[in-house]
N, C-alpha and C. Protein backbone atom coordinates (compact mmCIF):
# COMPACT_ATOMS: atom_id res chain seq x y z
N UNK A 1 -30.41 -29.39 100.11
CA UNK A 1 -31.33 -29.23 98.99
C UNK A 1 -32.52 -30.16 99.22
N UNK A 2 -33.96 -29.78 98.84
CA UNK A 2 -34.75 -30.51 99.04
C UNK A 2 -35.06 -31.40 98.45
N UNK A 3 -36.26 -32.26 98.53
CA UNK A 3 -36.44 -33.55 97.01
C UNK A 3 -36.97 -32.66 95.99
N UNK A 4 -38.19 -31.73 96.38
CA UNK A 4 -38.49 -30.85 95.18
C UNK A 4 -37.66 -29.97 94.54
N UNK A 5 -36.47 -29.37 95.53
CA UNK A 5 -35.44 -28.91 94.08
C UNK A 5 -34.54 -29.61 93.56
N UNK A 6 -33.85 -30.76 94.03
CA UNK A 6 -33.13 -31.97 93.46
C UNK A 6 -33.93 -32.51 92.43
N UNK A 7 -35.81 -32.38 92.59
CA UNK A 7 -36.25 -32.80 91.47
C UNK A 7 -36.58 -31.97 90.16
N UNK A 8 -36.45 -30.79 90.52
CA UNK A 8 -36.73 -29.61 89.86
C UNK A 8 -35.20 -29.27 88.76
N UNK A 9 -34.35 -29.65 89.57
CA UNK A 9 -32.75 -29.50 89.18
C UNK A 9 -32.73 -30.54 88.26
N UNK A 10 -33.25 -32.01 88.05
CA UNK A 10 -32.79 -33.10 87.71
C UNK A 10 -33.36 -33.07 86.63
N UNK A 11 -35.14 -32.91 86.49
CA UNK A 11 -35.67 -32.63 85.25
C UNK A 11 -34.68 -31.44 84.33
N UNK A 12 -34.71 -30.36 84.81
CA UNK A 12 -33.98 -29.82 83.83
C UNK A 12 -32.70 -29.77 83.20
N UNK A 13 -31.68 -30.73 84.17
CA UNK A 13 -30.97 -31.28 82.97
C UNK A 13 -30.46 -31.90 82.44
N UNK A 14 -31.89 -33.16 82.70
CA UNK A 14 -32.08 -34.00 81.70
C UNK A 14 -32.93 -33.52 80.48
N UNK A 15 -33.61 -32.55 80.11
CA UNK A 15 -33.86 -31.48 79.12
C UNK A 15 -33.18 -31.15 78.91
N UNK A 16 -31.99 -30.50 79.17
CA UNK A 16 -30.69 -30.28 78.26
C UNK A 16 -30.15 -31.00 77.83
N UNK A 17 -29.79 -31.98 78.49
CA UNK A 17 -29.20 -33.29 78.13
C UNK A 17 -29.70 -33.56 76.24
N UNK A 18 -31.18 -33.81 76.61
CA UNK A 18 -31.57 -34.57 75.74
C UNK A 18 -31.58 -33.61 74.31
N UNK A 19 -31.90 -32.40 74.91
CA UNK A 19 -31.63 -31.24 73.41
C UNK A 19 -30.08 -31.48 72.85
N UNK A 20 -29.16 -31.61 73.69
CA UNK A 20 -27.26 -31.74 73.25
C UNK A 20 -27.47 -32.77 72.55
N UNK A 21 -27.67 -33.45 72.89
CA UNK A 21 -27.92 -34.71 72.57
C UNK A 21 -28.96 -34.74 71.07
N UNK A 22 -29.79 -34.02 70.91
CA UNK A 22 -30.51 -34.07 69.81
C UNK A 22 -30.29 -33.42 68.72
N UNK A 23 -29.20 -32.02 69.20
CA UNK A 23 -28.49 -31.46 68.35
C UNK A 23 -27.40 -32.09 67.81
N UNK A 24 -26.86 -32.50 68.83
CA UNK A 24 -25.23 -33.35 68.19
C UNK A 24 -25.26 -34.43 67.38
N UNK A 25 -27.18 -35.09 67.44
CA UNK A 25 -26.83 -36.20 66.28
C UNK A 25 -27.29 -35.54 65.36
N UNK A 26 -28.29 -34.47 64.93
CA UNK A 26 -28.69 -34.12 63.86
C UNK A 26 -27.65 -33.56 62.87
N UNK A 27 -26.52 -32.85 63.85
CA UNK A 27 -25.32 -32.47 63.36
C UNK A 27 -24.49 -33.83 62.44
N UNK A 28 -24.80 -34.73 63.39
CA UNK A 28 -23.84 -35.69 62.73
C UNK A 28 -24.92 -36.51 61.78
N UNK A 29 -25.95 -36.32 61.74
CA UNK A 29 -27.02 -36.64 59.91
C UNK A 29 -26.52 -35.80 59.09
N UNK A 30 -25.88 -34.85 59.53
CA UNK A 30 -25.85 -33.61 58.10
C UNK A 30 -24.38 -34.41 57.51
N UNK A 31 -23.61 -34.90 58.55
CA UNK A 31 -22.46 -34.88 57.90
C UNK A 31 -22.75 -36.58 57.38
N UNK A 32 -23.29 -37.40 58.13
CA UNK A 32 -23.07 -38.54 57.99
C UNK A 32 -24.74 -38.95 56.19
N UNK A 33 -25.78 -38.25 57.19
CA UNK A 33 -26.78 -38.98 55.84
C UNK A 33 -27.65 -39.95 56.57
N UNK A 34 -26.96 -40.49 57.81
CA UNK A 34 -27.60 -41.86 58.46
C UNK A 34 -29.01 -41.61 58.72
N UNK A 35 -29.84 -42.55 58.24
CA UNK A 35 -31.15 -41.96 58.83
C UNK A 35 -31.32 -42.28 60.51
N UNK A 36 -30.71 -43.42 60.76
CA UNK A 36 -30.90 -43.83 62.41
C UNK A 36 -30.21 -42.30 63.17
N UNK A 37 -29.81 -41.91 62.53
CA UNK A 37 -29.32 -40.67 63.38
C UNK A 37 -30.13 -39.39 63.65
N UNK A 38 -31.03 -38.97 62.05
CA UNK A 38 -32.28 -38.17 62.23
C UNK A 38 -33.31 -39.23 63.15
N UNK A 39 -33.51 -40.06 63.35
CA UNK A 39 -34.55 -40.71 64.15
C UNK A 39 -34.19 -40.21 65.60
N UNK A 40 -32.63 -40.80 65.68
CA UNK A 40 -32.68 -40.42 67.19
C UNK A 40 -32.24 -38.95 67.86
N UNK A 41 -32.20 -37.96 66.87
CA UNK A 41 -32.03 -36.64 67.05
C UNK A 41 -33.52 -36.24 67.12
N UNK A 42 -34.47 -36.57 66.54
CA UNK A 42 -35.91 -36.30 66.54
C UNK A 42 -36.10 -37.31 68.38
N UNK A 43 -35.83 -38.14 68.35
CA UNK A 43 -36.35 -38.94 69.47
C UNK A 43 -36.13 -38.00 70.52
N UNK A 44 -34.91 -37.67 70.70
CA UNK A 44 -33.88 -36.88 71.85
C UNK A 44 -34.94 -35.42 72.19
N UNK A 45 -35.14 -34.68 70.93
CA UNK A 45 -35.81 -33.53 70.94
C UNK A 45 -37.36 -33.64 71.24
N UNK A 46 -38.24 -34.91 70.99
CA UNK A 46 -39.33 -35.30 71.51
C UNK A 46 -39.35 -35.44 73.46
N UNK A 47 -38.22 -36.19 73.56
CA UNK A 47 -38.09 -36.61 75.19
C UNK A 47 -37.79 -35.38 75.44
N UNK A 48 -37.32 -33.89 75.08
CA UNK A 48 -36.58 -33.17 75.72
C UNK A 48 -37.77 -31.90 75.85
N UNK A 49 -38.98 -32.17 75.03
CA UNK A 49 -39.90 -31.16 75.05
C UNK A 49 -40.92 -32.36 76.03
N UNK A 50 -40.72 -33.19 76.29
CA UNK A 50 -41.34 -33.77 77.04
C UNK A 50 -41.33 -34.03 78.53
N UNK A 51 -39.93 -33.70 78.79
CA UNK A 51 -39.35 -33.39 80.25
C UNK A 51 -39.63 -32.02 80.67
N UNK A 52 -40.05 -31.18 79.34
CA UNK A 52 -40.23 -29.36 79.70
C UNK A 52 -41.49 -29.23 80.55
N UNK A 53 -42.47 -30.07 79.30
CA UNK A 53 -43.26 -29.97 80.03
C UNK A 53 -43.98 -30.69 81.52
N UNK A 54 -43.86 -31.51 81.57
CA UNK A 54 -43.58 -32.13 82.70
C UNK A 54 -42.65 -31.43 84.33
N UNK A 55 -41.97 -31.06 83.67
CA UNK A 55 -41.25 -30.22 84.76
C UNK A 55 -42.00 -28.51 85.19
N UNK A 56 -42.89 -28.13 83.75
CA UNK A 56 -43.50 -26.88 84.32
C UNK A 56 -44.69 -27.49 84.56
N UNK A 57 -45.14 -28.84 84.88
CA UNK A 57 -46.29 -29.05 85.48
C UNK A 57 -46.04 -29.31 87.01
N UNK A 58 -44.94 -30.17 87.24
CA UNK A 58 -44.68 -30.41 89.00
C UNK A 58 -44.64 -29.06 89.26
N UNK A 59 -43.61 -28.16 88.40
CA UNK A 59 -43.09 -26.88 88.89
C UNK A 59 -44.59 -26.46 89.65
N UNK A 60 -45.73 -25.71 88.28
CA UNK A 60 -46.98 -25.29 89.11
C UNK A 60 -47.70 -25.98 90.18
N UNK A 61 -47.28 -27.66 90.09
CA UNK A 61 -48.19 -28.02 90.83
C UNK A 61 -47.86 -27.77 92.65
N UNK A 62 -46.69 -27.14 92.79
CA UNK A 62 -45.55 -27.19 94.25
C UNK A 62 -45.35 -25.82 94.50
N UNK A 63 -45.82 -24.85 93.25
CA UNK A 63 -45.89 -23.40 93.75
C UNK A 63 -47.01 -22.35 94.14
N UNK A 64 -47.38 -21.31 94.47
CA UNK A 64 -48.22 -20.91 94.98
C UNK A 64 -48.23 -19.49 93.60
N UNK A 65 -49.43 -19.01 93.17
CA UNK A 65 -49.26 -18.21 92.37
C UNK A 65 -48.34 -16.74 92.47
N UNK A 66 -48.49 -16.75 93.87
CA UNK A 66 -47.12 -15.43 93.95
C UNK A 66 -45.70 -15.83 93.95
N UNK A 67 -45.63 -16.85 94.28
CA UNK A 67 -44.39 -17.14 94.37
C UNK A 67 -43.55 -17.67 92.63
N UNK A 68 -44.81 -18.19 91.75
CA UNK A 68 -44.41 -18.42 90.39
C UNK A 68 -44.69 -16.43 89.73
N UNK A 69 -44.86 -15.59 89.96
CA UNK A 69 -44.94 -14.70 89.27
C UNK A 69 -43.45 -14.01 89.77
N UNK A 70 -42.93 -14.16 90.87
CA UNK A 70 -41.69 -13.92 91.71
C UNK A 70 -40.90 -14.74 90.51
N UNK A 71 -40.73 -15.74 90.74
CA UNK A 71 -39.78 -16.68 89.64
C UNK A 71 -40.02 -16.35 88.48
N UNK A 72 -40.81 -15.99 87.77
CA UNK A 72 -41.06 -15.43 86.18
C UNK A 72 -39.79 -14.31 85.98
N UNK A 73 -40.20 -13.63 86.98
CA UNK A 73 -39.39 -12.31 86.73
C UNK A 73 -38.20 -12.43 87.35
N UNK A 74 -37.33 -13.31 88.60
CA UNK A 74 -36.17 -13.39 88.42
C UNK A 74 -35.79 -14.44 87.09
N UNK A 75 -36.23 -15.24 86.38
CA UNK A 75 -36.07 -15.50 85.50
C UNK A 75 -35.33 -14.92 84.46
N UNK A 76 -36.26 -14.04 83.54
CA UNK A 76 -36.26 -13.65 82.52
C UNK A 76 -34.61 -12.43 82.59
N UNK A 77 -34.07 -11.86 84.00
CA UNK A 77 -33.34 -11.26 84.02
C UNK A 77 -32.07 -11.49 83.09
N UNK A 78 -31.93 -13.28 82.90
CA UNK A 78 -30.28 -13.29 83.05
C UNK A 78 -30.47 -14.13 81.55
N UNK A 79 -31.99 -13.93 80.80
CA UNK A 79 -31.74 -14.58 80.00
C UNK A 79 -31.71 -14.08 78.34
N UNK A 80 -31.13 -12.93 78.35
CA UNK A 80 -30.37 -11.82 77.03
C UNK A 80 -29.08 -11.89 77.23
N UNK A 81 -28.51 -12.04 78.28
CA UNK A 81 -27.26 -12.53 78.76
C UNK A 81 -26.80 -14.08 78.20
N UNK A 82 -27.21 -15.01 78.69
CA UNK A 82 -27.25 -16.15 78.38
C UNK A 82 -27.09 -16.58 76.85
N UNK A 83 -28.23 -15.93 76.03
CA UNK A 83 -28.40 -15.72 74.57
C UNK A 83 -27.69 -15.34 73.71
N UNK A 84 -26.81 -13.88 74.60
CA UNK A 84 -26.04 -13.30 73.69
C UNK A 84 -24.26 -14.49 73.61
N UNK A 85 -23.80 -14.69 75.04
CA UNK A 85 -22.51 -15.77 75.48
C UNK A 85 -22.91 -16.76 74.43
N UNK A 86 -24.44 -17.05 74.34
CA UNK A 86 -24.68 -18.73 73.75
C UNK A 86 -23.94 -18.39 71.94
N UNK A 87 -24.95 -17.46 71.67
CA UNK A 87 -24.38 -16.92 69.99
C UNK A 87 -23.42 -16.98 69.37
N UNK A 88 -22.49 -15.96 71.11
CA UNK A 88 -21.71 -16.00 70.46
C UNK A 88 -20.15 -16.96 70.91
N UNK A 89 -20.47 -18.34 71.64
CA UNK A 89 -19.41 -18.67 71.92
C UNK A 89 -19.56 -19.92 70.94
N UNK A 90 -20.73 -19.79 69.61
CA UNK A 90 -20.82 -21.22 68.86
C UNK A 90 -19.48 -21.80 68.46
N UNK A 91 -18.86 -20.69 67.67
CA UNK A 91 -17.46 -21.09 66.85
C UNK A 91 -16.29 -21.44 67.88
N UNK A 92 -16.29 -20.78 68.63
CA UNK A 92 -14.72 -20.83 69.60
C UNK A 92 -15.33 -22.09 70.33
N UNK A 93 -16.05 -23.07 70.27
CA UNK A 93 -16.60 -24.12 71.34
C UNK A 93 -16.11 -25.24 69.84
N UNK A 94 -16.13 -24.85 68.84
CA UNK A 94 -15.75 -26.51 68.19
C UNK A 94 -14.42 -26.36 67.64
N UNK A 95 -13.85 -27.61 68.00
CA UNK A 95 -12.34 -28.33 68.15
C UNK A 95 -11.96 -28.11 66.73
N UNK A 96 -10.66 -27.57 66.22
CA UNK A 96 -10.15 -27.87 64.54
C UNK A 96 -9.93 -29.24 64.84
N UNK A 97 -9.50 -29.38 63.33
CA UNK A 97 -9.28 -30.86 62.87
C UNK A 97 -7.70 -31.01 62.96
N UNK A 98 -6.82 -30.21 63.75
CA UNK A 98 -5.93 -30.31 64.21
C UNK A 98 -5.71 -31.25 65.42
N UNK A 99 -6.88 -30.77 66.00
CA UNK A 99 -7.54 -31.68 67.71
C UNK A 99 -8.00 -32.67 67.62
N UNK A 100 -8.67 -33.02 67.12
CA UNK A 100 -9.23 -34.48 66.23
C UNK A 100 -8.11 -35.07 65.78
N UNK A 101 -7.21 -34.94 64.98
CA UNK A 101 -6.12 -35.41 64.21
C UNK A 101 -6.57 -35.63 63.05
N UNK A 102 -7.08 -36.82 62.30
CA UNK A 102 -8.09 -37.10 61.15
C UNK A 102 -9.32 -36.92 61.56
N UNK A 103 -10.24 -36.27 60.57
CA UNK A 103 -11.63 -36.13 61.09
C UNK A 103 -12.27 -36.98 60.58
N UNK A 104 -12.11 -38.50 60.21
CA UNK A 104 -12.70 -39.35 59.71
C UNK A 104 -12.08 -40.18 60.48
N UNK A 105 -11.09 -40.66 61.10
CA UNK A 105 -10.49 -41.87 61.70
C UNK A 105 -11.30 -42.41 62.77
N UNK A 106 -10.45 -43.41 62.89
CA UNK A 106 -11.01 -44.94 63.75
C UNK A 106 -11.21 -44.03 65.09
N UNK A 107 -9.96 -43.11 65.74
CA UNK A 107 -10.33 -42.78 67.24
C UNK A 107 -11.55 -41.49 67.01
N UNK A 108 -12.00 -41.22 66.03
CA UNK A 108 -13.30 -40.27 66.28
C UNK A 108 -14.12 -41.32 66.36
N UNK A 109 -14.30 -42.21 65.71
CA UNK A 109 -15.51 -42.89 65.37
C UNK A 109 -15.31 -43.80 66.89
N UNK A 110 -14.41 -44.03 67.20
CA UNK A 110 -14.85 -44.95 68.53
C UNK A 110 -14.68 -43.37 69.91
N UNK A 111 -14.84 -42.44 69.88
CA UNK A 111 -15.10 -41.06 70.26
C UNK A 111 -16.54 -41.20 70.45
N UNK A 112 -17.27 -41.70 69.05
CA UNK A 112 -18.35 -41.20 68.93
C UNK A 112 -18.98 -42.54 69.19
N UNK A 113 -18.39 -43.50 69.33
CA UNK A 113 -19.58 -44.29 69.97
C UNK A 113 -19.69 -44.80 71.37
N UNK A 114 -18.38 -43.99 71.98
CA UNK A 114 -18.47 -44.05 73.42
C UNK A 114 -19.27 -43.10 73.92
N UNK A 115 -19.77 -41.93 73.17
CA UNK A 115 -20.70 -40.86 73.60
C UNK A 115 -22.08 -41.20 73.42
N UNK A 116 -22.35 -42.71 72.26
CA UNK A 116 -23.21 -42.94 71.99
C UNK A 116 -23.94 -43.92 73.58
N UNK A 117 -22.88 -44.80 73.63
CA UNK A 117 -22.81 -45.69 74.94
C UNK A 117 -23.27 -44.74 76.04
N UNK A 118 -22.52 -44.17 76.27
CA UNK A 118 -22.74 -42.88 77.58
C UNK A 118 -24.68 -42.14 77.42
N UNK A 119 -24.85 -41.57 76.01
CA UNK A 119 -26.64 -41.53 76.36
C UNK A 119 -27.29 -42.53 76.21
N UNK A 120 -27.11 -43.83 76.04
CA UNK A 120 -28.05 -44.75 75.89
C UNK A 120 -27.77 -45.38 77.49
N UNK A 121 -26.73 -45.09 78.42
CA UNK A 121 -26.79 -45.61 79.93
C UNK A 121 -27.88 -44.29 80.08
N UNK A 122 -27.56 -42.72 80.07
CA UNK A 122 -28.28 -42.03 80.55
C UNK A 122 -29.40 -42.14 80.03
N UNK A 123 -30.49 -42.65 79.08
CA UNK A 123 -31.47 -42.64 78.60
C UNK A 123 -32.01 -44.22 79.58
N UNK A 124 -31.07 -45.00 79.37
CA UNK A 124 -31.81 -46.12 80.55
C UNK A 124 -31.87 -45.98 81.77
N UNK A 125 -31.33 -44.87 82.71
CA UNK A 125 -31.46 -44.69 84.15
C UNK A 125 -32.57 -43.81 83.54
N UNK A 126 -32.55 -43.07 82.82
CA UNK A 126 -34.08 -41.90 82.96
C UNK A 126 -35.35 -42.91 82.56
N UNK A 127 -35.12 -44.22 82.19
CA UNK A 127 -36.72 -44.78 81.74
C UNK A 127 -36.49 -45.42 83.32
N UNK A 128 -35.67 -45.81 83.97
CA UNK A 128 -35.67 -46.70 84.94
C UNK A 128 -36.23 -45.67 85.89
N UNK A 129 -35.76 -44.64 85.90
CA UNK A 129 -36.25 -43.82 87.17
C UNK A 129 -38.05 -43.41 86.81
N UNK A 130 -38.23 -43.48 85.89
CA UNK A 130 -39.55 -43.14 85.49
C UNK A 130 -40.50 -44.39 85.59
N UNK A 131 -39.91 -45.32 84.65
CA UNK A 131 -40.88 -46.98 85.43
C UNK A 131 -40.59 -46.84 86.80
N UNK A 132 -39.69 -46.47 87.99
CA UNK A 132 -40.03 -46.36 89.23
C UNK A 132 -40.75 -45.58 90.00
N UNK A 133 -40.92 -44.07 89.34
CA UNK A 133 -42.06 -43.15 90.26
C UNK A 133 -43.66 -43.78 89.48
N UNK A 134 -43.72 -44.03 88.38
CA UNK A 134 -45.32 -44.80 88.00
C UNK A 134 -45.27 -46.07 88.99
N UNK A 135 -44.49 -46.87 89.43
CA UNK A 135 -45.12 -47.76 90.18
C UNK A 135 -45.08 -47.48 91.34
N UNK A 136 -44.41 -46.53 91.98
CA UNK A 136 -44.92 -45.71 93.29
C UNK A 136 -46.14 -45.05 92.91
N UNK A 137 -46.34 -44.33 91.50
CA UNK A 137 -47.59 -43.75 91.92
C UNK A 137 -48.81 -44.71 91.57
N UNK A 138 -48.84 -45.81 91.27
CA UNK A 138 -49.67 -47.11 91.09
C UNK A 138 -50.10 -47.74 92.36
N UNK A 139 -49.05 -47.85 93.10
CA UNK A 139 -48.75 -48.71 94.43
C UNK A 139 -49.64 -48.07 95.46
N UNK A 140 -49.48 -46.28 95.21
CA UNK A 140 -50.10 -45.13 95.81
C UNK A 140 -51.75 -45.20 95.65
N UNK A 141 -51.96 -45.54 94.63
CA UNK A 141 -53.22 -45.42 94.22
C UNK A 141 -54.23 -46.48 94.75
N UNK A 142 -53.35 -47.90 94.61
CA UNK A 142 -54.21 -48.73 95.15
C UNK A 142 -54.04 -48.95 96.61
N UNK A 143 -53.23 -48.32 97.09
CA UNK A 143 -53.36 -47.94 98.89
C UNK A 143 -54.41 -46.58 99.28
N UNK A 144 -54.56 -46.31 98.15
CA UNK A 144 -55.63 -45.09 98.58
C UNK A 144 -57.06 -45.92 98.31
N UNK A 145 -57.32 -46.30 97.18
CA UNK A 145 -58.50 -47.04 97.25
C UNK A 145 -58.63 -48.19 98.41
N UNK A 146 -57.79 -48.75 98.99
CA UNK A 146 -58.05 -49.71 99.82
C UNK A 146 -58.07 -48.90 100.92
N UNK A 147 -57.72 -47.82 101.38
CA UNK A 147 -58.13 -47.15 102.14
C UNK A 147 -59.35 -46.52 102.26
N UNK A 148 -59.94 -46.17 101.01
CA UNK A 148 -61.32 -45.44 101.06
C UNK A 148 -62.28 -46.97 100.95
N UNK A 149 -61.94 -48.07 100.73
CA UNK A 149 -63.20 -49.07 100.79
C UNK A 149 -62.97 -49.20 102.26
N UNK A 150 -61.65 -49.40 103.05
CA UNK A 150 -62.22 -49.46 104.33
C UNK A 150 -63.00 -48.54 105.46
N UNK A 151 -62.69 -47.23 104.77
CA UNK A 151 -63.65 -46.02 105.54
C UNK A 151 -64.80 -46.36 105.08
N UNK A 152 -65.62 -46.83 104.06
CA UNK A 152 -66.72 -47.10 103.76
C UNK A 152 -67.54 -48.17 104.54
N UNK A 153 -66.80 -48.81 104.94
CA UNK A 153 -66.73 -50.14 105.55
C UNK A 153 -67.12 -50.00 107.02
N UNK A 154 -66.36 -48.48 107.62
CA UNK A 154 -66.57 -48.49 108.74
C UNK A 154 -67.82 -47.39 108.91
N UNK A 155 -68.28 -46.73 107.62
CA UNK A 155 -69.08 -46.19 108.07
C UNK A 155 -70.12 -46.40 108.21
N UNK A 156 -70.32 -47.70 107.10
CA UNK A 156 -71.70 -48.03 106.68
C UNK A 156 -71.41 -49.43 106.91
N UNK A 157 -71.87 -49.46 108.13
CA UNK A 157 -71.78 -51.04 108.75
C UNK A 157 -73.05 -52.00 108.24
C-alpha cells in the first residue's frame, strides 16, 4: 500500500471514528443531561467534518480529473446498499439490558470510561500526528525559501 492510500485510508477512519464517537456521546446526553457530553459530541462531529474535508482536498490534490470522475462513479455503486444494511441493522446492533446486567451499574460506568480513555489516547495521537506533518510542512517551507535566497544569490552576483 502506498503513503497516499495509507493516507487516504487513515483520514477516513478517523472520520468515522470521530462521527461514532460523536454519536455515542450525544446518545449518552440524551440519557445522561451532561452538558460536557453535548460539548464533546459537537467537538467529535466538528473534527469529523473537518477530516472530510481535508481528506477531499489531498484526495483532489493527488488525482487527475479522469481518474476522480472514475472514482465518483465506482463510488456511488455500493452506496444504497450500505444505507439500506446501515437502517436496517440499527436495532439488532444494541445489547439488552440483559448483556449489560444493570444498566446503571458501576461496570457500565467504568465500560464507559474506559471508552472514554481509549478516544482521548486516539484524539491525542491524531493532534500529535497533525502537530507533526505542520512542522514538516514548516521545516519544508523554510528549506524552500533558503533555497530560493540562495539561487538568487547565485544569480545576481
Amino acid at each position: 500500500m502506498s503513503l497516499k492510500a495509507f493516507h487516504i485510508v487513515f483520514v477516513t477512519l478517523s472520520s468515522l471514528l470521530a462521527f461514532v464517537f460523536a454519536g455515542w456521546v450525544v446518545r449518552a446526553y440524551t440519557e445522561s443531561g451532561a452538558t460536557a457530553d453535548l460539548l464533546l459530541g459537537a467537538g467529535g462531529a466538528i473534527f469529523g467534518i473537518a477530516l472530510i474535508v481535508y481528506g477531499f482536498w489531498f484526495w483532489r490534490k493527488i488525482r487527475t480529473r479522469e481518474e476522480e470522475q472514475q472514482r465518483r462513479r465506482k463510488l456511488m455503486r455500493p452506496v444504497p446498499i450500505v444505507l439500506a444494511l446501515w437502517m436496517l441493522s440499527d436495532q439488532a446492533a444494541r445489547a439488552c439490558s440483559v448483556c449489560y446486567g444493570d444498566a446503571e451499574g458501576p461496570m457500565l460506568e467504568a465500560a464507559r470510561g474506559g471508552v472514554y480513555l481509549l478516544f482521548g489516547l486516539i484524539a491525542a495521537v491524531q493532534v500529535g500526528f497533525a502537530t507533526f506533518f505542520v512542522s514538516l510542512w514548516r521545516r519544508a517551507r523554510r528549506c524552500r525559501a533558503t533555497v530560493n535566497a540562495a539561487r538568487k544569490e547565485l544569480i545576481l552576483p
